[in-house]
N, C-alpha and C. Protein backbone atom coordinates (compact mmCIF):
# COMPACT_ATOMS: atom_id res chain seq x y z
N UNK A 1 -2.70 8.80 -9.80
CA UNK A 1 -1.39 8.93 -9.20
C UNK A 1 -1.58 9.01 -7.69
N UNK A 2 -0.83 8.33 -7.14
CA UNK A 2 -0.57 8.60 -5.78
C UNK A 2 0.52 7.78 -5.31
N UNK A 3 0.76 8.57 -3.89
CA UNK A 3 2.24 8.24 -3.34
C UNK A 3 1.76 7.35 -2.02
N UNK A 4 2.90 6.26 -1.99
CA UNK A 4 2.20 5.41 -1.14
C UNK A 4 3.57 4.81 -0.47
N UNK A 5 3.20 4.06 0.35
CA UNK A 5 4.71 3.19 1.08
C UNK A 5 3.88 2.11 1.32
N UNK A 6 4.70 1.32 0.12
CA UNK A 6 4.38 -0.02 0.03
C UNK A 6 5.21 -0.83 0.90
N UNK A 7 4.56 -2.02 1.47
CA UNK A 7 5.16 -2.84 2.36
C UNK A 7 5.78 -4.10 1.33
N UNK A 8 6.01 -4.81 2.70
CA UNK A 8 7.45 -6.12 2.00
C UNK A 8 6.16 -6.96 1.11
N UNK A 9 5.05 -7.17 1.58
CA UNK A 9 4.64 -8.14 0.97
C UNK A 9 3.90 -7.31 -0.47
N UNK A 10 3.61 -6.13 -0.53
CA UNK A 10 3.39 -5.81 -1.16
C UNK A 10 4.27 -5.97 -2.21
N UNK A 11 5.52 -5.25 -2.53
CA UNK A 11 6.42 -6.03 -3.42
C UNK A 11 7.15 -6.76 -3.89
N UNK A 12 6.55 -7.95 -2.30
CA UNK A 12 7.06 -9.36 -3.12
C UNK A 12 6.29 -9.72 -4.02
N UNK A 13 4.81 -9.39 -3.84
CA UNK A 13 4.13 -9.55 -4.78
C UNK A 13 4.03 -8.92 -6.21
N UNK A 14 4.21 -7.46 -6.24
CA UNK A 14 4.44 -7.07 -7.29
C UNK A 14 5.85 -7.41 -8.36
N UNK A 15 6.63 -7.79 -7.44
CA UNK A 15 7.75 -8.43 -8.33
C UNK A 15 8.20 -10.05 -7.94
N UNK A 16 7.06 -10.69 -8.46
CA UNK A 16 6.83 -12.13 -7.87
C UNK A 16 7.64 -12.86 -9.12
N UNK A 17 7.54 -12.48 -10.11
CA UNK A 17 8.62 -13.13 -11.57
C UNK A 17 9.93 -13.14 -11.14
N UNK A 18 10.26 -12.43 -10.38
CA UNK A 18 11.84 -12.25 -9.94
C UNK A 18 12.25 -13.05 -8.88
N UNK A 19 11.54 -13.37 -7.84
CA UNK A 19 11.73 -14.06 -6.78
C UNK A 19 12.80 -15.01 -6.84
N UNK A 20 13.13 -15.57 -8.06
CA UNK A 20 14.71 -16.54 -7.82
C UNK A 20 15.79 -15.82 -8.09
N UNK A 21 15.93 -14.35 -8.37
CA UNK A 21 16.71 -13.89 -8.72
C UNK A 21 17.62 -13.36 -7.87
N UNK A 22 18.60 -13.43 -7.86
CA UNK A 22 19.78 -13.24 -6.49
C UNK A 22 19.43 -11.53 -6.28
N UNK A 23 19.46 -10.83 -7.09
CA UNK A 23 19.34 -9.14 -6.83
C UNK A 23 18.00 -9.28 -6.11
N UNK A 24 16.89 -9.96 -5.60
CA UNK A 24 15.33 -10.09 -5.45
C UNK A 24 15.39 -9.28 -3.50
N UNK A 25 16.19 -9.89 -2.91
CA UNK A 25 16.36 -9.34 -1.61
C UNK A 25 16.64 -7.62 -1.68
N UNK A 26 17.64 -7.04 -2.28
CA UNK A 26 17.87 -6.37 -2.43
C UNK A 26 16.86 -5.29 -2.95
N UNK A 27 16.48 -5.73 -4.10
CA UNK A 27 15.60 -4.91 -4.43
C UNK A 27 14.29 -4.24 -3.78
N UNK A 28 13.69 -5.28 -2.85
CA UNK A 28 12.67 -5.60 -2.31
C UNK A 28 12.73 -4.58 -0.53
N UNK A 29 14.30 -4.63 -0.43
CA UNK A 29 15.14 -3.59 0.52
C UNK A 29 14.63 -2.21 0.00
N UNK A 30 14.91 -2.03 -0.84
CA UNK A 30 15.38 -0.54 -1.52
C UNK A 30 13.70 -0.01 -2.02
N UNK A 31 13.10 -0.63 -2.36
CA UNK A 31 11.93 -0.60 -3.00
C UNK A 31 10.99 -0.54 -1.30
N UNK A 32 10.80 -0.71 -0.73
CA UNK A 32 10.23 -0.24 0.73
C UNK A 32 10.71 0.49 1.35
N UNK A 33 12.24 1.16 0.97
CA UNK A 33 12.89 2.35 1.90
C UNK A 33 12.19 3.61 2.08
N UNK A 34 11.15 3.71 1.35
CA UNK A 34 10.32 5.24 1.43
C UNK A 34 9.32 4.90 0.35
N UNK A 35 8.98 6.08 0.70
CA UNK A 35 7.15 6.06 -0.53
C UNK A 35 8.18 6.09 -2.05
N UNK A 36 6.88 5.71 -2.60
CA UNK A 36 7.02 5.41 -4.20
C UNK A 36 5.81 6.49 -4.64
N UNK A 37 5.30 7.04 -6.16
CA UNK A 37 4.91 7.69 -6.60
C UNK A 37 3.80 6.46 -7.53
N UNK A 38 3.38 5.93 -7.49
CA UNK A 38 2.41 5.05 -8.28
C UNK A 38 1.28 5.65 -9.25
N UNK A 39 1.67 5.42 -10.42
CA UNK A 39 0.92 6.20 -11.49
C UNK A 39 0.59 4.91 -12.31
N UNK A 40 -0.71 5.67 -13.23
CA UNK A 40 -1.33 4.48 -14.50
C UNK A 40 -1.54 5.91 -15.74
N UNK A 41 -0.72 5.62 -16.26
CA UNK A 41 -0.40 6.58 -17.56
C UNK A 41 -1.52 5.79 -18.55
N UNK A 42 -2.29 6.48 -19.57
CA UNK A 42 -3.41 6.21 -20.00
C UNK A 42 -3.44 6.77 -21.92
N UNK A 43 -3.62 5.94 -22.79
CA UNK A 43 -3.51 6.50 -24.07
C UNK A 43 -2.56 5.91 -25.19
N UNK A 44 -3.04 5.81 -26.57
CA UNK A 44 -2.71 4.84 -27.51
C UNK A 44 -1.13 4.74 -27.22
N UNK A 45 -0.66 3.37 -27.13
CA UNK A 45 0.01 2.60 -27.10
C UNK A 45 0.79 3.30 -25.52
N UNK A 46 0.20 3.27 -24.79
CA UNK A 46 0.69 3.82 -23.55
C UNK A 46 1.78 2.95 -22.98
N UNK A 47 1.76 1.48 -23.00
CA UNK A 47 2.75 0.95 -22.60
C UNK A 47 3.82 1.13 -23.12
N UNK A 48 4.19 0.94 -24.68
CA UNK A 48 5.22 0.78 -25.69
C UNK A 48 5.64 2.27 -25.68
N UNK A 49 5.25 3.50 -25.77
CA UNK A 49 5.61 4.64 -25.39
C UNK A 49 6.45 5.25 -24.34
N UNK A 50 5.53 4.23 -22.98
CA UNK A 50 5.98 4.98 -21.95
C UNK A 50 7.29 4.05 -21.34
N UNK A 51 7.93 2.67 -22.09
CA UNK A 51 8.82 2.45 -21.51
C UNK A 51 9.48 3.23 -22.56
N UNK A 52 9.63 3.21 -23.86
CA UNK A 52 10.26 4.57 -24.74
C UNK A 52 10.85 5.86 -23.66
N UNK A 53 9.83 6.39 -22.71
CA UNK A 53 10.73 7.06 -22.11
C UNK A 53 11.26 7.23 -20.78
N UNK A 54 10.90 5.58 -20.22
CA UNK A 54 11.43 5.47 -19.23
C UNK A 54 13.18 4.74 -19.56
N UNK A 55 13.29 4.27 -20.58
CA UNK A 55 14.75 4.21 -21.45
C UNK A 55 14.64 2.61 -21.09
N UNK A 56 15.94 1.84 -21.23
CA UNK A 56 16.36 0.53 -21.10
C UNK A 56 16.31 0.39 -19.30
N UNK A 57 16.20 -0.92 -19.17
CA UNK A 57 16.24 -1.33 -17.74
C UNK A 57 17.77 -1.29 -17.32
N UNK A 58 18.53 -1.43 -18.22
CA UNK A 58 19.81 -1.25 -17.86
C UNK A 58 20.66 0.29 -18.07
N UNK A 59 20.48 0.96 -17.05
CA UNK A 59 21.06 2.37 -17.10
C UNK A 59 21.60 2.87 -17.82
N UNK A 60 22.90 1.95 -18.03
CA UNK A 60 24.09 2.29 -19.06
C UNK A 60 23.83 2.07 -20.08
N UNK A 61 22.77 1.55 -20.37
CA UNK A 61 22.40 1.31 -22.04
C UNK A 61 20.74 2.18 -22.66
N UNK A 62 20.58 3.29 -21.46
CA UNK A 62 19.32 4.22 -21.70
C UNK A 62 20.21 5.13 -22.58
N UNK A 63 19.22 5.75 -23.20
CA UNK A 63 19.65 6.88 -24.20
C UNK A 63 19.34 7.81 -23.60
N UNK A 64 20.24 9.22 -23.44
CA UNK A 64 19.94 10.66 -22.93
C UNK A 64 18.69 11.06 -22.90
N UNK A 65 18.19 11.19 -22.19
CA UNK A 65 17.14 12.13 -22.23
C UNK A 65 16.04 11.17 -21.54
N UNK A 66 16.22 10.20 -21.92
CA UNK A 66 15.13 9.31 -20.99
C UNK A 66 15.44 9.10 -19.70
N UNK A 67 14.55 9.09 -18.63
CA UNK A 67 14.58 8.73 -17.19
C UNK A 67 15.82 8.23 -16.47
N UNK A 68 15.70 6.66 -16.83
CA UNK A 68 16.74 6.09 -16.46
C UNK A 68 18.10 6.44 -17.04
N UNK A 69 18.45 7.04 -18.23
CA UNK A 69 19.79 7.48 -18.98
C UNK A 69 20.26 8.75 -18.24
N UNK A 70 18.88 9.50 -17.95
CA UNK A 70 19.40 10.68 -17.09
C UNK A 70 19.35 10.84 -15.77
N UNK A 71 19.07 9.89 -14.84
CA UNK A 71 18.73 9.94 -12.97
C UNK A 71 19.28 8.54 -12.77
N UNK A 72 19.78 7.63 -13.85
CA UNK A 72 20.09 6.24 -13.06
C UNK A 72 21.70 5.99 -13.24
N UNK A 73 22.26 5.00 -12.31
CA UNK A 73 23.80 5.03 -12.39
C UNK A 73 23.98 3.22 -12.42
N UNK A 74 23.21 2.26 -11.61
CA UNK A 74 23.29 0.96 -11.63
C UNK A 74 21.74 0.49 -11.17
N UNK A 75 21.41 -0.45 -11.93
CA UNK A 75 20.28 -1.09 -12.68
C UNK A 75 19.88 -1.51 -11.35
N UNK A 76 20.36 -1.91 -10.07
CA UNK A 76 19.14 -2.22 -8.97
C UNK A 76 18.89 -0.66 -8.26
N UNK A 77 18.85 0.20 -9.17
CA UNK A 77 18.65 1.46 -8.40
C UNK A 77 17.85 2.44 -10.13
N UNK A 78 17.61 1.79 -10.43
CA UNK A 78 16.61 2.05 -11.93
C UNK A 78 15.32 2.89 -11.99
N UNK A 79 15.37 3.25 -10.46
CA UNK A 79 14.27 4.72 -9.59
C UNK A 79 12.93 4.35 -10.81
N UNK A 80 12.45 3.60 -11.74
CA UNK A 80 11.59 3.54 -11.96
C UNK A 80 11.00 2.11 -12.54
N UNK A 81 10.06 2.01 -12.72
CA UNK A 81 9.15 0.76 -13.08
C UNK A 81 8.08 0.81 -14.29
N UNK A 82 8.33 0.25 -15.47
CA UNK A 82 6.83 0.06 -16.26
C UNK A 82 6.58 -0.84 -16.84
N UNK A 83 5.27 -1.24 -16.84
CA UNK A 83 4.91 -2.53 -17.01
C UNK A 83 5.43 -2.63 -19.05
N UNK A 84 5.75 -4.59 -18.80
CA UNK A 84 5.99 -4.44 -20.03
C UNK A 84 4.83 -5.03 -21.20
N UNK A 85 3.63 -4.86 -20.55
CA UNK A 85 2.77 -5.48 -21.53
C UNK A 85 1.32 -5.03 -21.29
N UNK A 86 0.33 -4.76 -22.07
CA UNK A 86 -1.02 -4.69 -21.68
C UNK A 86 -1.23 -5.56 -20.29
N UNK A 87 -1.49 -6.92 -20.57
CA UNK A 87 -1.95 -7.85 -19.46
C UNK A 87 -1.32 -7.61 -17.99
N UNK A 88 -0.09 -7.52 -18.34
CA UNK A 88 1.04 -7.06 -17.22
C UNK A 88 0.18 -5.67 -16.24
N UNK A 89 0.10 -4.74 -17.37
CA UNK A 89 -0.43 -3.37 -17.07
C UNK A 89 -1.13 -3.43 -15.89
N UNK A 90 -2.17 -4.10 -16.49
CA UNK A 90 -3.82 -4.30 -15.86
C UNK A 90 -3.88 -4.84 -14.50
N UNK A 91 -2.59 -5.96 -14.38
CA UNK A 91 -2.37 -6.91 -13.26
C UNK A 91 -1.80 -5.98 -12.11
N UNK A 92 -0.90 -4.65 -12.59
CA UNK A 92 -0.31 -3.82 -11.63
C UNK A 92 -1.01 -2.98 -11.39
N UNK A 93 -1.88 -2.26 -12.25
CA UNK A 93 -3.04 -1.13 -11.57
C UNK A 93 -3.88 -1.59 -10.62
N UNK A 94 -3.88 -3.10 -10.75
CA UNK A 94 -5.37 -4.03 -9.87
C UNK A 94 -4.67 -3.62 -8.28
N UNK A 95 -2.95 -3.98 -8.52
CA UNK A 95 -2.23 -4.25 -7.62
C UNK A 95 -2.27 -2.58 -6.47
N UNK A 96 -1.94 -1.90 -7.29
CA UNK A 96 -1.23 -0.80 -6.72
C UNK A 96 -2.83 0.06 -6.65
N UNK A 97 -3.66 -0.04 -7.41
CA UNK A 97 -5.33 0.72 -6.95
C UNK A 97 -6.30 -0.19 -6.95
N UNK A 98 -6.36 -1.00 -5.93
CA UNK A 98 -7.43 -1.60 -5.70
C UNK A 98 -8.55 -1.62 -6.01
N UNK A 99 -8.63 0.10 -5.47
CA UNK A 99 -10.11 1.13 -5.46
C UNK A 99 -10.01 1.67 -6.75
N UNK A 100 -9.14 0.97 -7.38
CA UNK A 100 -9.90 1.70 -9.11
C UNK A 100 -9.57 2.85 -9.65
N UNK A 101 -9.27 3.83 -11.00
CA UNK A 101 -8.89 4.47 -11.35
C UNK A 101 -10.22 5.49 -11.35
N UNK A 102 -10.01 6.84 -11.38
CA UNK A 102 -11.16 7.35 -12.27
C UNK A 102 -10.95 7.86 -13.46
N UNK A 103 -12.31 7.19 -14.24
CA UNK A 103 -12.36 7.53 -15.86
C UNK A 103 -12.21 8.56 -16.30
N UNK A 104 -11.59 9.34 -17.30
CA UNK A 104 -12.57 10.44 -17.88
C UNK A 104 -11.88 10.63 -19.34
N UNK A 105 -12.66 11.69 -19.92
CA UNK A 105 -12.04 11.92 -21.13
C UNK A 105 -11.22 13.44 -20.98
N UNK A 106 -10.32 13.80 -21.60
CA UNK A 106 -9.24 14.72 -21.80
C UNK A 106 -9.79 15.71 -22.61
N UNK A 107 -9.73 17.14 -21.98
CA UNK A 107 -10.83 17.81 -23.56
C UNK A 107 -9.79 18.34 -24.64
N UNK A 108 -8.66 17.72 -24.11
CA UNK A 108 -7.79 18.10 -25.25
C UNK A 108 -7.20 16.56 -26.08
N UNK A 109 -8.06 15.79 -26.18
CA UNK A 109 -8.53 14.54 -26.62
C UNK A 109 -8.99 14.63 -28.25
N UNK A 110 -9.48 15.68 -28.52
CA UNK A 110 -10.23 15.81 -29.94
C UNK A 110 -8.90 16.76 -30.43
N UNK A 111 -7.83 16.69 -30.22
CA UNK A 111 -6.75 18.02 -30.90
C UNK A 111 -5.58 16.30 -30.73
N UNK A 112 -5.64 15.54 -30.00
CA UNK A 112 -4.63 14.84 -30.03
C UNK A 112 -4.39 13.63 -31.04
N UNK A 113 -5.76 12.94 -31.11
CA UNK A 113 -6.02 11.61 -31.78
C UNK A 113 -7.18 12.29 -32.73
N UNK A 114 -6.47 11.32 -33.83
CA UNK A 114 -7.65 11.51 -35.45
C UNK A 114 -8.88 10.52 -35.10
């Protein structure tokens, strides 16, 4: 985890799939207005989980209790981001930690997973 202030090119690049998309300026505004919190959440099915509770990309259609259902009001203001796929994953940690994660194991690892 770490907090960083990413520049323009930085998330043109990180949101380079979007680039024809009319909201793409905007976002790219709002998304450099201040530091971001950049995390790589780690553990079986970590992706499919963790958009579980980051809720729907569309605010109004998150369920209570998740992130976006409870802190978001309109979808270019969705205060959060997660990747939607392994490959995806890997491509944004490269992005956002260059210098690499550090490994380790959890000693509460043997109480969590069989």
């Amino acid at each position: 985890m770490k907090l960083t202030q990413p520049s323009q090119q930085h998330m043109e690049n990180h949101y380079a799939d979007l680039k024809t998309k009319k909201f793409f300026p905007g976002l790219i505004t709002y998304m450099t207005s201040g530091p971001v919190c950049a995390m790589v959440w780690e553990g079986k099915s970590a992706v499919s989980e963790g958009r579980k509770m980051l809720g729907a990309t569309m605010p109004s259609e998150s369920a209570m209790g998740t992130i976006r259902g409870d802190f978001c009001i309109e979808i270019g203001r969705n205060i959060c981001h997660g990747s939607d796929a392994v490959d995806s994953a890997k491509q944004e940690i490269a992005l956002w930690f260059p210098e690499g994660v550090t490994s380790y194991t959890s000693c509460e690892e043997k109480w969590i997973y069989e």
